[in-house]
PDB file of N, CA and C in Angstrom:
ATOM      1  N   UNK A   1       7.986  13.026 -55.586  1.00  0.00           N
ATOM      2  CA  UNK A   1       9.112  12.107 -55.638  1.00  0.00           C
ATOM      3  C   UNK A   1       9.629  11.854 -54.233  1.00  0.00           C
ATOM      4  N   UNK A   2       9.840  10.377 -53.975  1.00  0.00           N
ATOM      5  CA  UNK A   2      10.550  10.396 -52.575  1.00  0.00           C
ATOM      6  C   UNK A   2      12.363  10.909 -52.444  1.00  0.00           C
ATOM      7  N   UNK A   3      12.693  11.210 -51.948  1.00  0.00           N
ATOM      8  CA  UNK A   3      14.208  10.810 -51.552  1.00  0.00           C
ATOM      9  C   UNK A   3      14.338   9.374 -51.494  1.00  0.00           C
ATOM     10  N   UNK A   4      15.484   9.280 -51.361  1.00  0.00           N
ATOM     11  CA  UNK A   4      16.626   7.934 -50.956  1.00  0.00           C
ATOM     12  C   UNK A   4      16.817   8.703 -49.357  1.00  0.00           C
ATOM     13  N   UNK A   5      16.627   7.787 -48.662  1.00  0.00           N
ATOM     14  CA  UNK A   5      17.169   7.725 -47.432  1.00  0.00           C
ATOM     15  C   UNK A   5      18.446   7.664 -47.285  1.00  0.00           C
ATOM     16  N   UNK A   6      18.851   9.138 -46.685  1.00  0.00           N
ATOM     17  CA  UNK A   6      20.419   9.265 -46.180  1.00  0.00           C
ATOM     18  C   UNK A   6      20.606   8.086 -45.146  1.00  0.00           C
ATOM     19  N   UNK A   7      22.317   7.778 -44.734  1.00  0.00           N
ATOM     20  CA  UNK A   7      22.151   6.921 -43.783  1.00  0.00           C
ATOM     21  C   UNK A   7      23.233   8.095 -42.843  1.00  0.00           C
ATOM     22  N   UNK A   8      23.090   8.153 -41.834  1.00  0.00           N
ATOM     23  CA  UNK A   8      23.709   8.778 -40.762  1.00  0.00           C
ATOM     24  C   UNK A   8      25.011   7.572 -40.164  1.00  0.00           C
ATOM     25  N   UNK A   9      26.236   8.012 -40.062  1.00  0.00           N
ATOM     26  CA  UNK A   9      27.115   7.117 -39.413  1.00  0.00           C
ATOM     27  C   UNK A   9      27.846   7.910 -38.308  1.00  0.00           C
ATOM     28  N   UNK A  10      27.953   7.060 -37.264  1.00  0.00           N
ATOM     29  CA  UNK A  10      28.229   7.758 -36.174  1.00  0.00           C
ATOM     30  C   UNK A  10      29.578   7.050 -35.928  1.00  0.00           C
ATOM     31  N   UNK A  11      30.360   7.065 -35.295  1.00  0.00           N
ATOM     32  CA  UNK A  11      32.026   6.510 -34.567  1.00  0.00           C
ATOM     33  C   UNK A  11      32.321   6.797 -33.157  1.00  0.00           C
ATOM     34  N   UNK A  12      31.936   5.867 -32.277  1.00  0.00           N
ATOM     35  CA  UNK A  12      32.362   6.054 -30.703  1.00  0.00           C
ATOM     36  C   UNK A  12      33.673   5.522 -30.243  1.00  0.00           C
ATOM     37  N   UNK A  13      34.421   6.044 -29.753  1.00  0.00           N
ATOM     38  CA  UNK A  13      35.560   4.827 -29.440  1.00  0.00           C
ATOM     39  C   UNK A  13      34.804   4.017 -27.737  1.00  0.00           C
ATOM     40  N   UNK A  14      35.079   2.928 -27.079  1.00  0.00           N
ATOM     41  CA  UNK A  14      34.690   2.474 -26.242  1.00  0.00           C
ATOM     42  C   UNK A  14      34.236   2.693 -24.764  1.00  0.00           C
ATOM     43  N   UNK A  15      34.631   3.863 -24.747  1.00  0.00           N
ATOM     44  CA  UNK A  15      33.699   4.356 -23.427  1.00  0.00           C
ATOM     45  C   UNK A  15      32.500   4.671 -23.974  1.00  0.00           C
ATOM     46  N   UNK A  16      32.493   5.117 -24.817  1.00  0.00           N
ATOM     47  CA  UNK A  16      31.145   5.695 -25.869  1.00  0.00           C
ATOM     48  C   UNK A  16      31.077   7.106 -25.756  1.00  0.00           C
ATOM     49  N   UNK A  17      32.208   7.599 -26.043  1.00  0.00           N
ATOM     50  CA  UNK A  17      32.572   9.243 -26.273  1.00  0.00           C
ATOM     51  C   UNK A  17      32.588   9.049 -28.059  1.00  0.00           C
ATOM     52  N   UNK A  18      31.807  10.091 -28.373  1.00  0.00           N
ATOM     53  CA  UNK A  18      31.611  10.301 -29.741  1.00  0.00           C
ATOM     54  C   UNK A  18      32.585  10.712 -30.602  1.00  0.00           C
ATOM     55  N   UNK A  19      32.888  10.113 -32.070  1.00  0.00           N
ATOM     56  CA  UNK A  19      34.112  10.311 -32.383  1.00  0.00           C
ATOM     57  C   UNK A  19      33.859  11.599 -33.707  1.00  0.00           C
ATOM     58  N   UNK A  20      33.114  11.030 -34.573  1.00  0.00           N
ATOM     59  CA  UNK A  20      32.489  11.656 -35.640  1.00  0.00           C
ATOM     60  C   UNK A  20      31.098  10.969 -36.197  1.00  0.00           C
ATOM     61  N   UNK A  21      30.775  12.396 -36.386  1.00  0.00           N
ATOM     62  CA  UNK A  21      29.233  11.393 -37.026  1.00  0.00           C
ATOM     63  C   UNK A  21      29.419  12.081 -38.682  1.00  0.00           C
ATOM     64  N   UNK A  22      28.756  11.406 -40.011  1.00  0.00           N
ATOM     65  CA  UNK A  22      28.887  12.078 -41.379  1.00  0.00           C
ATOM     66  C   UNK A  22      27.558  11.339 -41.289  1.00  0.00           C
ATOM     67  N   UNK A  23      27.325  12.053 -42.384  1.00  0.00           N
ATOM     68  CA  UNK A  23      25.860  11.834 -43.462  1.00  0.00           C
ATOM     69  C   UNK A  23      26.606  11.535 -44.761  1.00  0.00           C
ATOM     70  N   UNK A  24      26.177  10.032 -45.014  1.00  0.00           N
ATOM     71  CA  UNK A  24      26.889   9.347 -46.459  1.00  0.00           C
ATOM     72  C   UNK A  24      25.096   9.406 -47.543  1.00  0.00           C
ATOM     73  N   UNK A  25      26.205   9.190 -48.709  1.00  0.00           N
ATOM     74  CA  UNK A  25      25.126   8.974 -49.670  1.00  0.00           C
ATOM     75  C   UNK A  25      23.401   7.982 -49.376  1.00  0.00           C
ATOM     76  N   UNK A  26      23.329   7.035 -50.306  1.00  0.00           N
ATOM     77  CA  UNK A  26      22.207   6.690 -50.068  1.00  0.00           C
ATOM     78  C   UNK A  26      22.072   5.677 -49.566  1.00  0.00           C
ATOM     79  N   UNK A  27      20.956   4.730 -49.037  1.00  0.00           N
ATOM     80  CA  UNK A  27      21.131   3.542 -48.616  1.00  0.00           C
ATOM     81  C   UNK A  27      21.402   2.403 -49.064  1.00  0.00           C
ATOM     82  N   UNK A  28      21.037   2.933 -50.554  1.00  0.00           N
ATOM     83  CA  UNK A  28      21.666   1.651 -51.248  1.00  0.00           C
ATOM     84  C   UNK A  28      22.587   1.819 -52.130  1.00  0.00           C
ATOM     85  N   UNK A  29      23.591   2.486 -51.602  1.00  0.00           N
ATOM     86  CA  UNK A  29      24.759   2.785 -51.983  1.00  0.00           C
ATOM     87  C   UNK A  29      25.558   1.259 -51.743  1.00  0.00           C
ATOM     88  N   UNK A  30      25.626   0.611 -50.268  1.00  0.00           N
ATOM     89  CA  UNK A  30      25.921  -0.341 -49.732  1.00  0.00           C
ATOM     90  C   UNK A  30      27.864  -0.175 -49.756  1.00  0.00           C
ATOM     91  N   UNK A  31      28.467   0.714 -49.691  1.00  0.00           N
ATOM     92  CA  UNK A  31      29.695   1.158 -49.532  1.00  0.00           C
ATOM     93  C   UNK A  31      29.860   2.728 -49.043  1.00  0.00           C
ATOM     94  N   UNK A  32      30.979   2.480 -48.035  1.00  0.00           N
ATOM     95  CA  UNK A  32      31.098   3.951 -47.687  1.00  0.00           C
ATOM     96  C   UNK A  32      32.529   3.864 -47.320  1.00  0.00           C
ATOM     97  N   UNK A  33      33.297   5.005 -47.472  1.00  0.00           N
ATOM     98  CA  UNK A  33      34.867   5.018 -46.552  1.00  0.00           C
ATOM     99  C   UNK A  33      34.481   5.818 -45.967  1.00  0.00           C
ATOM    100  N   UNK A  34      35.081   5.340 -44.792  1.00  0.00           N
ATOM    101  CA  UNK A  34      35.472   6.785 -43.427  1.00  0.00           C
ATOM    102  C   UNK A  34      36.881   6.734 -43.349  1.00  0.00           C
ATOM    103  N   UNK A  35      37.197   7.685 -42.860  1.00  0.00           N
ATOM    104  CA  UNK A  35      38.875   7.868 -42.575  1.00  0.00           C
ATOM    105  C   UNK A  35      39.151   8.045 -41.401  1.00  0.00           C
ATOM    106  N   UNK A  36      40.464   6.910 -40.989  1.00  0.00           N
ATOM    107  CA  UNK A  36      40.552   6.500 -39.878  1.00  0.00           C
ATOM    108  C   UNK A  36      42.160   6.654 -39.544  1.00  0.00           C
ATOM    109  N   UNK A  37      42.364   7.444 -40.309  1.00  0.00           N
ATOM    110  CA  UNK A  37      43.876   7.551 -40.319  1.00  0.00           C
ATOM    111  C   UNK A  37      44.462   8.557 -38.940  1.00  0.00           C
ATOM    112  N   UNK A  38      43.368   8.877 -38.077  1.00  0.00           N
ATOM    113  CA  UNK A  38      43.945   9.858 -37.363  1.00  0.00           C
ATOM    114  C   UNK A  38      43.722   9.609 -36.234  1.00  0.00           C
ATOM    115  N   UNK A  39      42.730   8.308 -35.983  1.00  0.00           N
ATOM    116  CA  UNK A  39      42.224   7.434 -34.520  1.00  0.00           C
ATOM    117  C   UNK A  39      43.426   6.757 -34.544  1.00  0.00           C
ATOM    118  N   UNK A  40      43.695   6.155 -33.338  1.00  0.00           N
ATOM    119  CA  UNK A  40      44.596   5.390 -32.332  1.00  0.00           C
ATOM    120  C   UNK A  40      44.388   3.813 -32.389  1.00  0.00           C
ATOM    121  N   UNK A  41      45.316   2.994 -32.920  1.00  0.00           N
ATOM    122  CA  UNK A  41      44.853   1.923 -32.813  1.00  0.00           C
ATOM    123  C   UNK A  41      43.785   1.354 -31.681  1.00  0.00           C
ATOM    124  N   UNK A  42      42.559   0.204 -32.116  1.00  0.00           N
ATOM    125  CA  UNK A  42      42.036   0.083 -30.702  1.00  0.00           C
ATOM    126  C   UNK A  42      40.446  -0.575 -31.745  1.00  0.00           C
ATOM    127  N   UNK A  43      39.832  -0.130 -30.551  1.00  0.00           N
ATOM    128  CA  UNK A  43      38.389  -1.049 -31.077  1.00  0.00           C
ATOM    129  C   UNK A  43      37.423   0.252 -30.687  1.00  0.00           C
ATOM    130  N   UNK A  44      36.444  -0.145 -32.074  1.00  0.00           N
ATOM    131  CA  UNK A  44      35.489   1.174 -31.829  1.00  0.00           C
ATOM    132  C   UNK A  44      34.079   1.215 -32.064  1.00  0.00           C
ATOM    133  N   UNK A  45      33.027   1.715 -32.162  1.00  0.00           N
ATOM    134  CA  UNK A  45      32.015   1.329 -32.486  1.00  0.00           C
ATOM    135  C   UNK A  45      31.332   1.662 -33.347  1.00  0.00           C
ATOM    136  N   UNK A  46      30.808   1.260 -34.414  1.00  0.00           N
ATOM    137  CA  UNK A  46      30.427   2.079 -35.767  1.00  0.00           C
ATOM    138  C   UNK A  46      28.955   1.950 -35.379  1.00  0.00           C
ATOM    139  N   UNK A  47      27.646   3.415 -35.837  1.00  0.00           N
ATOM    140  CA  UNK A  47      26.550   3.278 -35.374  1.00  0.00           C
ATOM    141  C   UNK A  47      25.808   3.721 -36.619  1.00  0.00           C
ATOM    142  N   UNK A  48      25.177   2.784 -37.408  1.00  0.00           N
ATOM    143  CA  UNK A  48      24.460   2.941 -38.823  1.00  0.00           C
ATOM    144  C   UNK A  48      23.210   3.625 -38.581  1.00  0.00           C
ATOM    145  N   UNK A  49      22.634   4.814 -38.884  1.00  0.00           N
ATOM    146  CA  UNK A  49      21.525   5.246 -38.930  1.00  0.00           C
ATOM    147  C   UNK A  49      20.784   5.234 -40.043  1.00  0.00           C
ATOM    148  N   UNK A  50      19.368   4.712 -40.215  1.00  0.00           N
ATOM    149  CA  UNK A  50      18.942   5.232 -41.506  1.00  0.00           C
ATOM    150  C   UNK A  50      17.272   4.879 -41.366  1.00  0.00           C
ATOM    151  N   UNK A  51      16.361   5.708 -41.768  1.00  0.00           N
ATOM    152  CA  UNK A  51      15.186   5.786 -41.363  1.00  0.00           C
ATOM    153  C   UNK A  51      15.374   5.344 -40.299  1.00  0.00           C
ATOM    154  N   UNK A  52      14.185   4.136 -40.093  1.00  0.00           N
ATOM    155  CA  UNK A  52      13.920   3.875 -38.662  1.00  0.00           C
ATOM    156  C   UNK A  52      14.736   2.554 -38.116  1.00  0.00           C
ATOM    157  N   UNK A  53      15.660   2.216 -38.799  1.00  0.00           N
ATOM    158  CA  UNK A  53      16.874   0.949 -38.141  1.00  0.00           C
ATOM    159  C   UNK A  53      17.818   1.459 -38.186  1.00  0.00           C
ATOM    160  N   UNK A  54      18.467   1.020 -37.011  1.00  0.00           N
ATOM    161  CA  UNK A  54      19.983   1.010 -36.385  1.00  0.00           C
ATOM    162  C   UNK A  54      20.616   0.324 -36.092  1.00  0.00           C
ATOM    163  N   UNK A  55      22.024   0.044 -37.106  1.00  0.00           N
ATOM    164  CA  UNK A  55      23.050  -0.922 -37.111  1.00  0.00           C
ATOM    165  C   UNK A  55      24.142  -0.658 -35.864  1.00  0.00           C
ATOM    166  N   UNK A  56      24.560  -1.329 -35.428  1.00  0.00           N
ATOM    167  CA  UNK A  56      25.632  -1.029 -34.715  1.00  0.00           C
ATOM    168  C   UNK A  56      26.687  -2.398 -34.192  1.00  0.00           C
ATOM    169  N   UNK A  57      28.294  -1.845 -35.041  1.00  0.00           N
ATOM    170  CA  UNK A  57      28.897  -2.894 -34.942  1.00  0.00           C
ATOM    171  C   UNK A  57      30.113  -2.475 -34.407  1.00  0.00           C
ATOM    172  N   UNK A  58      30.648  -3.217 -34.139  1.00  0.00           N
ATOM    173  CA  UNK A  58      32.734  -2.789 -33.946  1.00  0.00           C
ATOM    174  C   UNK A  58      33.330  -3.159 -34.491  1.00  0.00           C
ATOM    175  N   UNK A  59      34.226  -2.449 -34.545  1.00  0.00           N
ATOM    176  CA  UNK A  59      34.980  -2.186 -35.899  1.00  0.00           C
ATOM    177  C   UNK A  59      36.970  -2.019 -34.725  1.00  0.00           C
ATOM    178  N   UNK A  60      37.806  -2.866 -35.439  1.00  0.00           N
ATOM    179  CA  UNK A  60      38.828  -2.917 -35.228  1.00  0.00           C
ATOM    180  C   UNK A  60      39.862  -2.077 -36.042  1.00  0.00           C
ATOM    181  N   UNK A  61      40.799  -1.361 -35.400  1.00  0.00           N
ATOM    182  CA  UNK A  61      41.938  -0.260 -36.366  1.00  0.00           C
ATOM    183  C   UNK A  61      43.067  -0.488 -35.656  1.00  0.00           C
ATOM    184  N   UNK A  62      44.016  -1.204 -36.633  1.00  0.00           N
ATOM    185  CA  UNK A  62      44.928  -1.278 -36.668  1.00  0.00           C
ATOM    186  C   UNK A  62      46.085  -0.523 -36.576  1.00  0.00           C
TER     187      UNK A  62
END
C-alpha cells in the first residue's frame, strides 16, 4: 500500500529566519490551519512541501 504524501509547511517571517515548520495531514486534504495568533502583524512566507514540489507564497497577518 502506498501512503498519502504528508505535506511539510514551513513559516519564515521576511528576512527568512524560520518561524515554524508542522507536518499536516495529507495532500489532498487541500485545507490546513496554522495558528498565527502569536506572530506580529507583518508579511511572511509560507513554504509548501510535499514529495518533490514546492509551493511558496506570502501570506499577510493582520
Amino acid at each position: 500500500f502506498d501512503k498519502e504524501p504528508l505535506v511539510e509547511v514551513t513559516l519564515y517571517d521576511l528576512l527568512g529566519l524560520k518561524i515554524n515548520t508542522l507536518q499536516v495531514g495529507d495532500v489532498n486534504s487541500h485545507l490546513t490551519r496554522i495558528d498565527v495568533t502569536s506572530l506580529k502583524p507583518g508579511i511572511y512566507l509560507v513554504e509548501m512541501l510535499f514529495g518533490d514540489r514546492k509551493i511558496i507564497r506570502k501570506v499577510v497577518i493582520n
